[in-house]
Protein backbone atom coordinates (compact mmCIF):
# COMPACT_ATOMS: atom_id res chain seq x y z
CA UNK A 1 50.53 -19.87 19.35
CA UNK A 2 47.18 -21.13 17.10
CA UNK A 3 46.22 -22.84 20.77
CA UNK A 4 46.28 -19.34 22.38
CA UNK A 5 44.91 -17.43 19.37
CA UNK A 6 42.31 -20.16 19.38
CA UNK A 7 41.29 -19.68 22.41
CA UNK A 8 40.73 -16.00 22.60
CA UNK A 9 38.55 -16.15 19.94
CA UNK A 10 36.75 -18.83 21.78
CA UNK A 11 36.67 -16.47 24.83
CA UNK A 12 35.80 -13.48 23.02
CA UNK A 13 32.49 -15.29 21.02
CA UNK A 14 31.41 -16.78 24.27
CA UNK A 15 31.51 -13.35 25.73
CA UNK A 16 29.56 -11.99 22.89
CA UNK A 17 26.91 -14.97 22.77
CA UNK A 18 25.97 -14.55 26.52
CA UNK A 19 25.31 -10.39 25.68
CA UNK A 20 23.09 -11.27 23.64
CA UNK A 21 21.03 -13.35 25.85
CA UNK A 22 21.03 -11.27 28.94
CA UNK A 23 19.87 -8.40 26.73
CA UNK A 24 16.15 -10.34 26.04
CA UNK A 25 13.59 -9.01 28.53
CA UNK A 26 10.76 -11.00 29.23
CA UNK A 27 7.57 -9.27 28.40
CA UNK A 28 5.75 -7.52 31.29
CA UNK A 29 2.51 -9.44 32.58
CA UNK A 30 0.27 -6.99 32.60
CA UNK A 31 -3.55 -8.11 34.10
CA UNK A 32 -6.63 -5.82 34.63
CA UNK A 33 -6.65 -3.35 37.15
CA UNK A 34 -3.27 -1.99 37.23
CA UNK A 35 -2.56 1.52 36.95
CA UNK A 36 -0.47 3.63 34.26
CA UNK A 37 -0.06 7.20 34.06
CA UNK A 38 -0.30 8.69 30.68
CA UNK A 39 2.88 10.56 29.49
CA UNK A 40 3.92 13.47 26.85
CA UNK A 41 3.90 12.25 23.46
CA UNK A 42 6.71 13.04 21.51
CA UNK A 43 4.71 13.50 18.44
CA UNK A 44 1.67 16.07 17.35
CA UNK A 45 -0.85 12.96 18.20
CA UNK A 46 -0.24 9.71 20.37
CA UNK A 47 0.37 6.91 18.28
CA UNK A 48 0.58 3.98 20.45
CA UNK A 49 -2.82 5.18 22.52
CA UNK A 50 -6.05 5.31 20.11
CA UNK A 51 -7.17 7.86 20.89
CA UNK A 52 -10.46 8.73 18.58
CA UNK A 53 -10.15 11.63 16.09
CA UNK A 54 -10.97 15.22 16.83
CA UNK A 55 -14.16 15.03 14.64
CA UNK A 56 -15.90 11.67 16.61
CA UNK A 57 -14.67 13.95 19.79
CA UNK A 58 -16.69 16.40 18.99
CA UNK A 59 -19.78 14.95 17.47
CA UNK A 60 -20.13 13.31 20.75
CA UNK A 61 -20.10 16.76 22.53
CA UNK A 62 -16.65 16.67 24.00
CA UNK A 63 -13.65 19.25 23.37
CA UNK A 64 -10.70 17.85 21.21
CA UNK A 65 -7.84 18.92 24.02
CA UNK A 66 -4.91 16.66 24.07
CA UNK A 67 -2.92 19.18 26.09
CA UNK A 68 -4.81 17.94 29.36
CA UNK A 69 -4.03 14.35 28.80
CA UNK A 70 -0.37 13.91 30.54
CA UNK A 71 -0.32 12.74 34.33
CA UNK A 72 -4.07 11.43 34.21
CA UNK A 73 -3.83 7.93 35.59
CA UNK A 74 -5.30 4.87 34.21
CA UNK A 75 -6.56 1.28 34.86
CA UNK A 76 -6.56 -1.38 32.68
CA UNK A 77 -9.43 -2.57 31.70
CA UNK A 78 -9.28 -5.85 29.55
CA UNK A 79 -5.69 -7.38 28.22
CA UNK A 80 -5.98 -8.94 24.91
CA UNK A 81 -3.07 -10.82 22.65
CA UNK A 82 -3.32 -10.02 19.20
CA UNK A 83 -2.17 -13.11 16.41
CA UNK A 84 0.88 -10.89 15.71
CA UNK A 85 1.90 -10.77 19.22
CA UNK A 86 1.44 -7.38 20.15
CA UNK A 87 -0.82 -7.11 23.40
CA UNK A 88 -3.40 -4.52 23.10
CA UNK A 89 -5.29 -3.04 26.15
CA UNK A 90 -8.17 -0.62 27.13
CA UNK A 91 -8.01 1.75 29.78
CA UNK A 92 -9.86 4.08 31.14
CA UNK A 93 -9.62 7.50 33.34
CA UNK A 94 -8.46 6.20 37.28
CA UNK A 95 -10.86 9.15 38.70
CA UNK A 96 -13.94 7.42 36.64
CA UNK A 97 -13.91 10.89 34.05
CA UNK A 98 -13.82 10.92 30.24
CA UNK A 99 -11.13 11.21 27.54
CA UNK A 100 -12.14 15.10 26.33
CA UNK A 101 -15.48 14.85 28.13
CA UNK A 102 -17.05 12.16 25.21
CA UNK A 103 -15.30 8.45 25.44
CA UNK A 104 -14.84 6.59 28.92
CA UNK A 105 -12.42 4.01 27.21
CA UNK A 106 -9.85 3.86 25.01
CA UNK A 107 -7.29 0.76 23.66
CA UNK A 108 -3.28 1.19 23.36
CA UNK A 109 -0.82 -0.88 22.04
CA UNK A 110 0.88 -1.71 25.26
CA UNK A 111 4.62 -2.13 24.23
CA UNK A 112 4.97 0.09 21.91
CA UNK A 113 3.05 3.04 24.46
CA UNK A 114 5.84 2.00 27.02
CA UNK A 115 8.69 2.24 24.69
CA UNK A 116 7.80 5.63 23.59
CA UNK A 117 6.73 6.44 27.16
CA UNK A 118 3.26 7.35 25.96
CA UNK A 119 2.21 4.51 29.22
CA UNK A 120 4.59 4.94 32.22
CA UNK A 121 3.99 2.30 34.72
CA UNK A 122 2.85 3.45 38.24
C-alpha cells in the first residue's frame, strides 16, 4: 500500500514539475523593421509606450490627441536590452507621419506593451 501511495505522489509531482516548464515562453526576437500595430490602452495614458507629455506635444506645435493613436502601424526602429532585462524599442509611424503632428519616434517597453496589448504584433 506505501509502494502504491508512493508512487502516486511520484506521478502526481512529476506531472506538476513538467507544467511548470512547458508554461516558460521564450522571449520573442524582435529585430528592426518589423511592424506592430498600436492598440487601445486600457488606462487614461499608455504606460508601456512613452509617449511624451501633452505640454512637450504642444510646445513643439503638435495637438495632444491620443484618441487617434489605435490601429496606426509601426516599425521598429532600433532594439536595445536594458541591464535589467527588459528590451526597450523605438518605433515610429509605418506611413512616415508624426505622433500628434510633433515627434517622428517614440521608445516602448516591448514586453510589457504586448502584455497589456498596447503593441499587437502584425
Amino acid at each position: 500500500m506505501k509502494q502504491l501511495i508512493f508512487a502516486l505522489l511520484f506521478v502526481v509531482g512529476s506531472i506538476g514539475l513538467n507544467a511548470n516548464d512547458a508554461s516558460y515562453i521564450e522571449p520573442q526576437e524582435v529585430q528592426v523593421g518589423d511592424i506592430f500595430k498600436i492598440g487601445d490602452s486600457e488606462a487614461p495614458r499608455y504606460e508601456h509606450i512613452k509617449f511624451p507629455r501633452p505640454n512637450f506635444i504642444i510646445k513643439r506645435g503638435g495637438v495632444a490627441n491620443y484618441k487617434g493613436l489605435p490601429g496606426n502601424k509601426v516599425v521598429v526602429t532600433s532594439v536595445e536590452e536594458k541591464m535589467d532585462g527588459t528590451l526597450l524599442v523605438k518605433i515610429k509611424k509605418a506611413d512616415g507621419g508624426r505622433f500628434f503632428g510633433s515627434h517622428w519616434e517614440v521608445s516602448a517597453d516591448l514586453k510589457g506593451a504586448l502584455e497589456t496589448g498596447e503593441l499587437i504584433g502584425i
